[in-house]
PDB file of N, CA and C in Angstrom:
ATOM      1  N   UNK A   1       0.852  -1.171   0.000  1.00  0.00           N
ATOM      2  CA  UNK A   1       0.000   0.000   0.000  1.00  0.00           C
ATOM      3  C   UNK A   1       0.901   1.238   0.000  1.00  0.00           C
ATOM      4  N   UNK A   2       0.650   2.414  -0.624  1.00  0.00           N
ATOM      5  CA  UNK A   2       1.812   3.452  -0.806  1.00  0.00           C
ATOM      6  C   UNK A   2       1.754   3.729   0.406  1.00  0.00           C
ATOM      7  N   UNK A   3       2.343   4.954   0.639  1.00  0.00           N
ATOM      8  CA  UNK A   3       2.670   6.028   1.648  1.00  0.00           C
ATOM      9  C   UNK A   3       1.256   6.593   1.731  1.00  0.00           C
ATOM     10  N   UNK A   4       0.817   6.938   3.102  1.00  0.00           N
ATOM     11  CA  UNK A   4      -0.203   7.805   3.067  1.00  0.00           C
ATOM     12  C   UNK A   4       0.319   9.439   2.618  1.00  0.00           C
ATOM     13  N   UNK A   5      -0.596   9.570   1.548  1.00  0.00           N
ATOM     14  CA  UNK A   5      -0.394  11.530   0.624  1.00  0.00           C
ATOM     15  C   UNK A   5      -1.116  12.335   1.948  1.00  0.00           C
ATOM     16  N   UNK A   6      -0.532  13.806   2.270  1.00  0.00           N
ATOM     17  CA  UNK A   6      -0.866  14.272   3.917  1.00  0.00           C
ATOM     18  C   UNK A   6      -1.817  15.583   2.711  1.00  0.00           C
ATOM     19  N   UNK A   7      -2.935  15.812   4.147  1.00  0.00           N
ATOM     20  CA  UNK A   7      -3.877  16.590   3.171  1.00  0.00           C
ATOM     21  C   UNK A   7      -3.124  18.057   2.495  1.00  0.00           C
ATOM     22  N   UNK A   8      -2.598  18.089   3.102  1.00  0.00           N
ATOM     23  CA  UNK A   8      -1.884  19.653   2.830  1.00  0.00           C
ATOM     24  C   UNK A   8      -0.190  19.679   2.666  1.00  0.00           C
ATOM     25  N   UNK A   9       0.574  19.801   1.774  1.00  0.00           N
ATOM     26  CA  UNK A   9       1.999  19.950   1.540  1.00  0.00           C
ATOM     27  C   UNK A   9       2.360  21.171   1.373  1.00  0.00           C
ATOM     28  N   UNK A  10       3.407  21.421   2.370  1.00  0.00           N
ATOM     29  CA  UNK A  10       3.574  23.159   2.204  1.00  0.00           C
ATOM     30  C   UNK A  10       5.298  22.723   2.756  1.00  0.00           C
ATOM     31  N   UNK A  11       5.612  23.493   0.876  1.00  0.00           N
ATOM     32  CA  UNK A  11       7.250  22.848   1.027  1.00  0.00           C
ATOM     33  C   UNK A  11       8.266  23.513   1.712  1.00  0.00           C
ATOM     34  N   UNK A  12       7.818  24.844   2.487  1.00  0.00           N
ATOM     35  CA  UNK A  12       8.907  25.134   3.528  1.00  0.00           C
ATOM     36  C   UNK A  12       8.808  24.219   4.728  1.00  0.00           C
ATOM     37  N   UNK A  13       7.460  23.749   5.142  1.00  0.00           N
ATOM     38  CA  UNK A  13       7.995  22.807   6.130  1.00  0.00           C
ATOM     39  C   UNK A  13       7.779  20.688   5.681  1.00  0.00           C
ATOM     40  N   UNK A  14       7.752  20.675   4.587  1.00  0.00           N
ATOM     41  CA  UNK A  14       7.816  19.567   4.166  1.00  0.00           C
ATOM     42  C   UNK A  14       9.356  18.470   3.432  1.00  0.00           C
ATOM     43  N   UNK A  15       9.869  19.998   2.479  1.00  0.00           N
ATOM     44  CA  UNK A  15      10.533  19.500   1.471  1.00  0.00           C
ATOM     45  C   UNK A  15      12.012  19.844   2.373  1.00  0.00           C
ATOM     46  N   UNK A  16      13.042  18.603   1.890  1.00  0.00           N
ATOM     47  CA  UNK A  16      14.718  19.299   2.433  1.00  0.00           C
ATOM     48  C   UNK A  16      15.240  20.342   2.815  1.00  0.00           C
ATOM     49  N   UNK A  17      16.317  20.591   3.276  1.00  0.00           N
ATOM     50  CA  UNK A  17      16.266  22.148   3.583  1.00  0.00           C
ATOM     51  C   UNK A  17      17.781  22.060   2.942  1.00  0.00           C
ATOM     52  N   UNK A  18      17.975  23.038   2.580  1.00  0.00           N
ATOM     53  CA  UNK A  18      19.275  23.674   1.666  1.00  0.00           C
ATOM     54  C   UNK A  18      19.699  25.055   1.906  1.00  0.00           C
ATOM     55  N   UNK A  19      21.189  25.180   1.656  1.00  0.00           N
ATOM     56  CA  UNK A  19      21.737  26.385   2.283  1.00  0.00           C
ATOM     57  C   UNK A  19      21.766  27.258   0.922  1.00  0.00           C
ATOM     58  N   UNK A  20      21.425  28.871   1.624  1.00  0.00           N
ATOM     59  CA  UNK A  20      21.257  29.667  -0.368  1.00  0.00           C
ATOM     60  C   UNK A  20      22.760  29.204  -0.581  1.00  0.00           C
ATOM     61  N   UNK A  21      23.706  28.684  -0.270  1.00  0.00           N
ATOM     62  CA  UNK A  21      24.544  28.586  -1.207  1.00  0.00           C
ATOM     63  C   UNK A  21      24.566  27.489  -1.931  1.00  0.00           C
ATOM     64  N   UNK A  22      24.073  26.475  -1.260  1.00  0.00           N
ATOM     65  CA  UNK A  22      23.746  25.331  -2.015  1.00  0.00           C
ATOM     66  C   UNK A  22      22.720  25.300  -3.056  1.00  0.00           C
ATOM     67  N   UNK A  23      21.662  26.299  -3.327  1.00  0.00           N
ATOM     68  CA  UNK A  23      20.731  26.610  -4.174  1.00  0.00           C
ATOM     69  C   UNK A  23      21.191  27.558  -5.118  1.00  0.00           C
ATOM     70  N   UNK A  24      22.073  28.588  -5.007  1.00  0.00           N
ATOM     71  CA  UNK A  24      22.551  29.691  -5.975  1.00  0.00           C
ATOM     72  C   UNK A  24      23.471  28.435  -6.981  1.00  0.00           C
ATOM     73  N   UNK A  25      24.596  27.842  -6.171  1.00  0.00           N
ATOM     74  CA  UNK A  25      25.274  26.314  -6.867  1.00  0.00           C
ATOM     75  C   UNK A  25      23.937  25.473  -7.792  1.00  0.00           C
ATOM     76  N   UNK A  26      23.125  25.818  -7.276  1.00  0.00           N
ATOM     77  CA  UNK A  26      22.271  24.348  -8.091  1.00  0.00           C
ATOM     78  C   UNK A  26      21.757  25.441  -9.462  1.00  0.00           C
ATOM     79  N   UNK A  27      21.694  26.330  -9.656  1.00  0.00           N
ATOM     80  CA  UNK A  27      21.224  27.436 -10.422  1.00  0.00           C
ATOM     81  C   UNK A  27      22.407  27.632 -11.351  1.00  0.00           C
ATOM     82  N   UNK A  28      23.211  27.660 -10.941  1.00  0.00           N
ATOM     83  CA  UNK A  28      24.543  27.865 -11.693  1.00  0.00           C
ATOM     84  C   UNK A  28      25.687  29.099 -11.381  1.00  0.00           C
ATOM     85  N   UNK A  29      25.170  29.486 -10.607  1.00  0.00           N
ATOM     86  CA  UNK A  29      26.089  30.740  -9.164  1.00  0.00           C
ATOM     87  C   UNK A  29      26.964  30.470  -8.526  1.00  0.00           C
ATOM     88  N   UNK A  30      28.014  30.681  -8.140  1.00  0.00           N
ATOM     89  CA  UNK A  30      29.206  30.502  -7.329  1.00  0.00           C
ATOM     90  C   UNK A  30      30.238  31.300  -6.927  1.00  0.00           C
ATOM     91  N   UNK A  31      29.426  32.147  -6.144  1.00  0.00           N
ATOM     92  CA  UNK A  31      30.432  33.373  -5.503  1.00  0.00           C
ATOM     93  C   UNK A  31      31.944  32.798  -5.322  1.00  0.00           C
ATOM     94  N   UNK A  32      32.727  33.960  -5.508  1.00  0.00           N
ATOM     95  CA  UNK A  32      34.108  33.924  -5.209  1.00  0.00           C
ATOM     96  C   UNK A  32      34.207  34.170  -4.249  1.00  0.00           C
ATOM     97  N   UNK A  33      35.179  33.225  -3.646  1.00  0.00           N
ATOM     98  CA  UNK A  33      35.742  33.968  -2.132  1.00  0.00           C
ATOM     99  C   UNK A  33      36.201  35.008  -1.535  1.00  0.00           C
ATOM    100  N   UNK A  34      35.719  35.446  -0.616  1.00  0.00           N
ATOM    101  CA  UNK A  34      36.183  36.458  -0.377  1.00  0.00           C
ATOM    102  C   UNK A  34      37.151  37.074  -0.644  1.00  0.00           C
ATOM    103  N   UNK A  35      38.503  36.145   0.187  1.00  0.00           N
ATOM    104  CA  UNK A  35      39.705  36.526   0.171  1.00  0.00           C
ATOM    105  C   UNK A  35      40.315  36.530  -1.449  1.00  0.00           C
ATOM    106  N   UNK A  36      39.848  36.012  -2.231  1.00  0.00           N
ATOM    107  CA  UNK A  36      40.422  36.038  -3.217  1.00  0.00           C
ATOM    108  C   UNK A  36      39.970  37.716  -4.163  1.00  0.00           C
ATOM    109  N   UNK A  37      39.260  38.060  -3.809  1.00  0.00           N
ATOM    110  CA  UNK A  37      38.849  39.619  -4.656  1.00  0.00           C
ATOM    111  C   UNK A  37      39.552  40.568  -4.220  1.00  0.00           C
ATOM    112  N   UNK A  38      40.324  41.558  -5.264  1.00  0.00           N
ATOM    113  CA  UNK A  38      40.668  42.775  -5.227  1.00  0.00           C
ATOM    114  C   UNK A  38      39.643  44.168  -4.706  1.00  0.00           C
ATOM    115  N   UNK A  39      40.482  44.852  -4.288  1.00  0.00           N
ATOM    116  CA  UNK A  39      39.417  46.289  -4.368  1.00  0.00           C
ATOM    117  C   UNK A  39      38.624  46.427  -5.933  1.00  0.00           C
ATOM    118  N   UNK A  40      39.707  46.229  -6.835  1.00  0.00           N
ATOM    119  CA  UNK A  40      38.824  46.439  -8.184  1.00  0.00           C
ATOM    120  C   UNK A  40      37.749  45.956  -8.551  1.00  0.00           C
ATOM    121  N   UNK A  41      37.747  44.013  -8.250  1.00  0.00           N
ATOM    122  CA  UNK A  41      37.078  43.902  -8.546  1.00  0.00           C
ATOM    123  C   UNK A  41      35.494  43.312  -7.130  1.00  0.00           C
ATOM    124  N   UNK A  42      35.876  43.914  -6.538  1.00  0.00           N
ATOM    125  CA  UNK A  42      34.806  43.886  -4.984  1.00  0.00           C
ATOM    126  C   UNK A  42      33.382  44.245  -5.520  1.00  0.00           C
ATOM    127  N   UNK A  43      33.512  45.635  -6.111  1.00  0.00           N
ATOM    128  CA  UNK A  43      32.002  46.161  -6.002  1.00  0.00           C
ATOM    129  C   UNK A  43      31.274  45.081  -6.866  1.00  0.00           C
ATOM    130  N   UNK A  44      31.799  45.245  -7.956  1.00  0.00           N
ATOM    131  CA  UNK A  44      31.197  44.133  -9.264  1.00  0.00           C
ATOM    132  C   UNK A  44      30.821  42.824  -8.551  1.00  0.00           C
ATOM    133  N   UNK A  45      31.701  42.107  -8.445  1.00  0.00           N
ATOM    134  CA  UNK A  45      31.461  40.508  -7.378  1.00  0.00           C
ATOM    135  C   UNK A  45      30.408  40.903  -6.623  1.00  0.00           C
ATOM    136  N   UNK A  46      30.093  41.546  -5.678  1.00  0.00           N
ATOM    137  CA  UNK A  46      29.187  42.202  -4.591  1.00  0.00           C
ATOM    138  C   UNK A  46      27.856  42.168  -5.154  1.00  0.00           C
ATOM    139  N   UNK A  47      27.828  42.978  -6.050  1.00  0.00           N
ATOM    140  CA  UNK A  47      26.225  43.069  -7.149  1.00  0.00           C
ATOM    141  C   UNK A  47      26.037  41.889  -7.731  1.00  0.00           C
ATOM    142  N   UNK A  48      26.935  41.296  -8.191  1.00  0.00           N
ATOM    143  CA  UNK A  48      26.724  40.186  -9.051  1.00  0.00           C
ATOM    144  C   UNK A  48      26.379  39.035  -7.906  1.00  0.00           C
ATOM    145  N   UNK A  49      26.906  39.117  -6.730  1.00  0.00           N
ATOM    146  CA  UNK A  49      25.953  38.255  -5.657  1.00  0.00           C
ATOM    147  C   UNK A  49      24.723  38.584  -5.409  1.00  0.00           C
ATOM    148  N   UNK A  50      24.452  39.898  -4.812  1.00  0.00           N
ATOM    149  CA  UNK A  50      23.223  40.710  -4.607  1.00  0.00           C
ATOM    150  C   UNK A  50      22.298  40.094  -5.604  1.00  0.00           C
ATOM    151  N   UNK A  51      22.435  40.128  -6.866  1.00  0.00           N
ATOM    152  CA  UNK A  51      21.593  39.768  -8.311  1.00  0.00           C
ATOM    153  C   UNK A  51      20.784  38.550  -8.143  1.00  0.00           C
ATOM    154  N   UNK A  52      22.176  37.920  -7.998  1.00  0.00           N
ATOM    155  CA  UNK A  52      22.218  35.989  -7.961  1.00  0.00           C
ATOM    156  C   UNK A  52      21.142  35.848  -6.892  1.00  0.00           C
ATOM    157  N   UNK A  53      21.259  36.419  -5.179  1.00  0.00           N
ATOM    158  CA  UNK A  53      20.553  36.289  -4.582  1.00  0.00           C
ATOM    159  C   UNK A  53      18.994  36.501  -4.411  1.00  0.00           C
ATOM    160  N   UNK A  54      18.905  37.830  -4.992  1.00  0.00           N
ATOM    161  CA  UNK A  54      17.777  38.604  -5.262  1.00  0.00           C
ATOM    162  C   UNK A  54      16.736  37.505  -6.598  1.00  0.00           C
ATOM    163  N   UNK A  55      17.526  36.982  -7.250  1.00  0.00           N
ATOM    164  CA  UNK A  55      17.073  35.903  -8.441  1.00  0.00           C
ATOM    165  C   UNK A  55      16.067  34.949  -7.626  1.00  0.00           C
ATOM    166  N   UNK A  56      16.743  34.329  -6.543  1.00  0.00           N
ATOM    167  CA  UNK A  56      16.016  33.141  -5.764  1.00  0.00           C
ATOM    168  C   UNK A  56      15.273  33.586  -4.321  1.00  0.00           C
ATOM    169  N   UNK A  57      15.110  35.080  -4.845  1.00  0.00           N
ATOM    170  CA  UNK A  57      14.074  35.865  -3.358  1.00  0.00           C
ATOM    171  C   UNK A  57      14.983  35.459  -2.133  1.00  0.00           C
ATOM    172  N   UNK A  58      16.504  35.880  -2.297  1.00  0.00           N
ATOM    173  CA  UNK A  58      17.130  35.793  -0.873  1.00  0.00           C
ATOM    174  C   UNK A  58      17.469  37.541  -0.600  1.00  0.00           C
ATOM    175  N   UNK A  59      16.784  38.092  -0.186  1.00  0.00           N
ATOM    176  CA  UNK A  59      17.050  39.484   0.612  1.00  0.00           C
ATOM    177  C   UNK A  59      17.987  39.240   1.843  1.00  0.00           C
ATOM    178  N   UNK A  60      18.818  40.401   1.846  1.00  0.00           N
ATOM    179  CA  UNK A  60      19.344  40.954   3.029  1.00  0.00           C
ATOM    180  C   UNK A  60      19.529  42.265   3.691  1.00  0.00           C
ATOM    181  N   UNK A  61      18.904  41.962   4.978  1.00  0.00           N
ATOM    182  CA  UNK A  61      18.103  43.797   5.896  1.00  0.00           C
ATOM    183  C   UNK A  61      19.306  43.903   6.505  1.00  0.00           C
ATOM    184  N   UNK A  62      19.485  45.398   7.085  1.00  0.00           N
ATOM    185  CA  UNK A  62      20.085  45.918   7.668  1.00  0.00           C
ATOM    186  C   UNK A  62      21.659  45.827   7.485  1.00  0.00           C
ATOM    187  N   UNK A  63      21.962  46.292   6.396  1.00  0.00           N
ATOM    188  CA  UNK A  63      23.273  46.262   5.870  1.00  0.00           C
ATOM    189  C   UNK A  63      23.886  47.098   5.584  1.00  0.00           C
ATOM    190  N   UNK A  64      22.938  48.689   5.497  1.00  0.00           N
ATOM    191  CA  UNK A  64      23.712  49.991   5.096  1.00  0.00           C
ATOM    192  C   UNK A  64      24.714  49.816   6.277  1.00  0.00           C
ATOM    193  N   UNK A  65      25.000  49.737   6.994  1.00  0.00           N
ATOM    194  CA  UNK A  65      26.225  50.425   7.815  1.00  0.00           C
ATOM    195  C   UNK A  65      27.634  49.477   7.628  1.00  0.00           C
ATOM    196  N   UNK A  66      27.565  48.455   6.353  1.00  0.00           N
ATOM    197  CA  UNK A  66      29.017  47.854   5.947  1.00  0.00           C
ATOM    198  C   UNK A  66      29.620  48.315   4.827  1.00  0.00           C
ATOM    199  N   UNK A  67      30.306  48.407   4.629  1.00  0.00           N
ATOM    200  CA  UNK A  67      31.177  48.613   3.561  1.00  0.00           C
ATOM    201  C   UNK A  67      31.484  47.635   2.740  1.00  0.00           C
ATOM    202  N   UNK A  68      31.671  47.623   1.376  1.00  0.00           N
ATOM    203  CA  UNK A  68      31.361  46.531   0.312  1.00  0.00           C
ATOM    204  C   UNK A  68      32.400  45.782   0.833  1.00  0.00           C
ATOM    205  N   UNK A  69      33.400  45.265   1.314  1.00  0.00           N
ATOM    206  CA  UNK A  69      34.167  44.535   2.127  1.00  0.00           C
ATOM    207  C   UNK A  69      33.705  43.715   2.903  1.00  0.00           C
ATOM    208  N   UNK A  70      33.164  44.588   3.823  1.00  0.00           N
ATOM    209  CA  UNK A  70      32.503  43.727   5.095  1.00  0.00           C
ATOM    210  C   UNK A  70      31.262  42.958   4.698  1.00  0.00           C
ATOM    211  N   UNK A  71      30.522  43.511   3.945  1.00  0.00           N
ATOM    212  CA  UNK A  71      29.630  43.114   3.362  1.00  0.00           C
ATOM    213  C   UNK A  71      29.334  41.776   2.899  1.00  0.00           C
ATOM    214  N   UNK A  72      30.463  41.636   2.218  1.00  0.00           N
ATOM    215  CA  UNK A  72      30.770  40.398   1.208  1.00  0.00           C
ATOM    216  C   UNK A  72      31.326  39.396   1.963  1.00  0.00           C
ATOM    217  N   UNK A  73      32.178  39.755   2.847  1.00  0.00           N
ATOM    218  CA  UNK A  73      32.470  38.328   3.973  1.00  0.00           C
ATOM    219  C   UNK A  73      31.443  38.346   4.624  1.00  0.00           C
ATOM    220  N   UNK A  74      30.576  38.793   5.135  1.00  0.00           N
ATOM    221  CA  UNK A  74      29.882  38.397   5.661  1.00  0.00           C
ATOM    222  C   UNK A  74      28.547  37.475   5.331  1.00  0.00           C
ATOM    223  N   UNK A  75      28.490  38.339   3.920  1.00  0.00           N
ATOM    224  CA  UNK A  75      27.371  37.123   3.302  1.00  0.00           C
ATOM    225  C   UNK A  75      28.291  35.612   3.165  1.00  0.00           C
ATOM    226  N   UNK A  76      29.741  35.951   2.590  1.00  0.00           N
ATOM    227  CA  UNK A  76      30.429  34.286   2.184  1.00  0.00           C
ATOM    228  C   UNK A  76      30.366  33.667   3.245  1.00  0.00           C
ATOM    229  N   UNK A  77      30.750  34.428   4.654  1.00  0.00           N
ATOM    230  CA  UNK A  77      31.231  33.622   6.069  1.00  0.00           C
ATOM    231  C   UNK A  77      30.136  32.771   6.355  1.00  0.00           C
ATOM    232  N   UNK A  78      29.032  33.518   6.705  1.00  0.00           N
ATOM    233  CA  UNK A  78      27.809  33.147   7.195  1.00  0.00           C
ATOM    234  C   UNK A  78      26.340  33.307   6.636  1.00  0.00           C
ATOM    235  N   UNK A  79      25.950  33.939   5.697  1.00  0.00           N
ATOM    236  CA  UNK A  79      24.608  33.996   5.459  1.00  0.00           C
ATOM    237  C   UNK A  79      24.252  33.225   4.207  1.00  0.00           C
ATOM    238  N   UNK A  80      25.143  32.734   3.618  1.00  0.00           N
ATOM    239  CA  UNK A  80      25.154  32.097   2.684  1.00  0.00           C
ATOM    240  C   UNK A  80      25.058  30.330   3.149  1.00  0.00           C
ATOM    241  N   UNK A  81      25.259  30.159   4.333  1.00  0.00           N
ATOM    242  CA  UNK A  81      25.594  28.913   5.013  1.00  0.00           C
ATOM    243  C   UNK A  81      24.640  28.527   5.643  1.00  0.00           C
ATOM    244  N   UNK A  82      23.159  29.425   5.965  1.00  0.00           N
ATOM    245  CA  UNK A  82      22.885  29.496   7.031  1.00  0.00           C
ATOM    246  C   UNK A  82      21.445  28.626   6.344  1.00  0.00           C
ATOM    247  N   UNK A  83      20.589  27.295   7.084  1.00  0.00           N
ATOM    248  CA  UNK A  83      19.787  27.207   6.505  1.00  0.00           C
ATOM    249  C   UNK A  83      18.710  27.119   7.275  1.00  0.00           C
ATOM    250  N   UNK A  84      18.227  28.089   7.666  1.00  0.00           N
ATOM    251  CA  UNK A  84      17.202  28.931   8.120  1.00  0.00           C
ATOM    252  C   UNK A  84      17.004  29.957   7.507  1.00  0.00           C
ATOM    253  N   UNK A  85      15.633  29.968   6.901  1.00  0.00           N
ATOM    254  CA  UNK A  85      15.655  31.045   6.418  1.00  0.00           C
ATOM    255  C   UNK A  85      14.274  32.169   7.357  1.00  0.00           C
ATOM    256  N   UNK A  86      14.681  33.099   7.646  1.00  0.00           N
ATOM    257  CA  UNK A  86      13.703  34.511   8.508  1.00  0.00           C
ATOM    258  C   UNK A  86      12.838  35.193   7.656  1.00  0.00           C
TER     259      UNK A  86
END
């Protein structure tokens, strides 16, 4: 006899959970590491994450007060890792 089908499927709390970096990767995205970017090319990399993210409805609040530096490690370090999503 199959699996019992549940009346209602609602895939944030049903389906796997995955980290946005593991989903921007499945899309075809793959931020550069931090440490590896120049000042030159920071801002560009930066947007071109922002984009990537913004593509798969991943927003991020309260960020005016970093500098495109801080910014960017911080999404690579941790928010990119994180799979919870708020």
């Amino acid at each position: 006899m199959p699996a019992e089908i549940p009346e209602f499927f609602d895939p944030a709390e049903d389906c796997e959970q995955h980290s946005p970096r593991e989903i921007l990767a499945r899309f075809g995205y793959t931020p550069f590491p931090h440490n590896e970017l120049d000042k030159a090319q920071l801002p560009g990399r930066l947007w071109e994450l922002l984009y990537a993210a913004a593509a798969r409805r991943f927003f991020f609040c309260n960020t005016n007060h970093l500098n495109d530096q801080s910014l960017y490690q911080l999404l690579w370090i941790s928010r990119l890792s994180f799979y919870e999503i708020v």
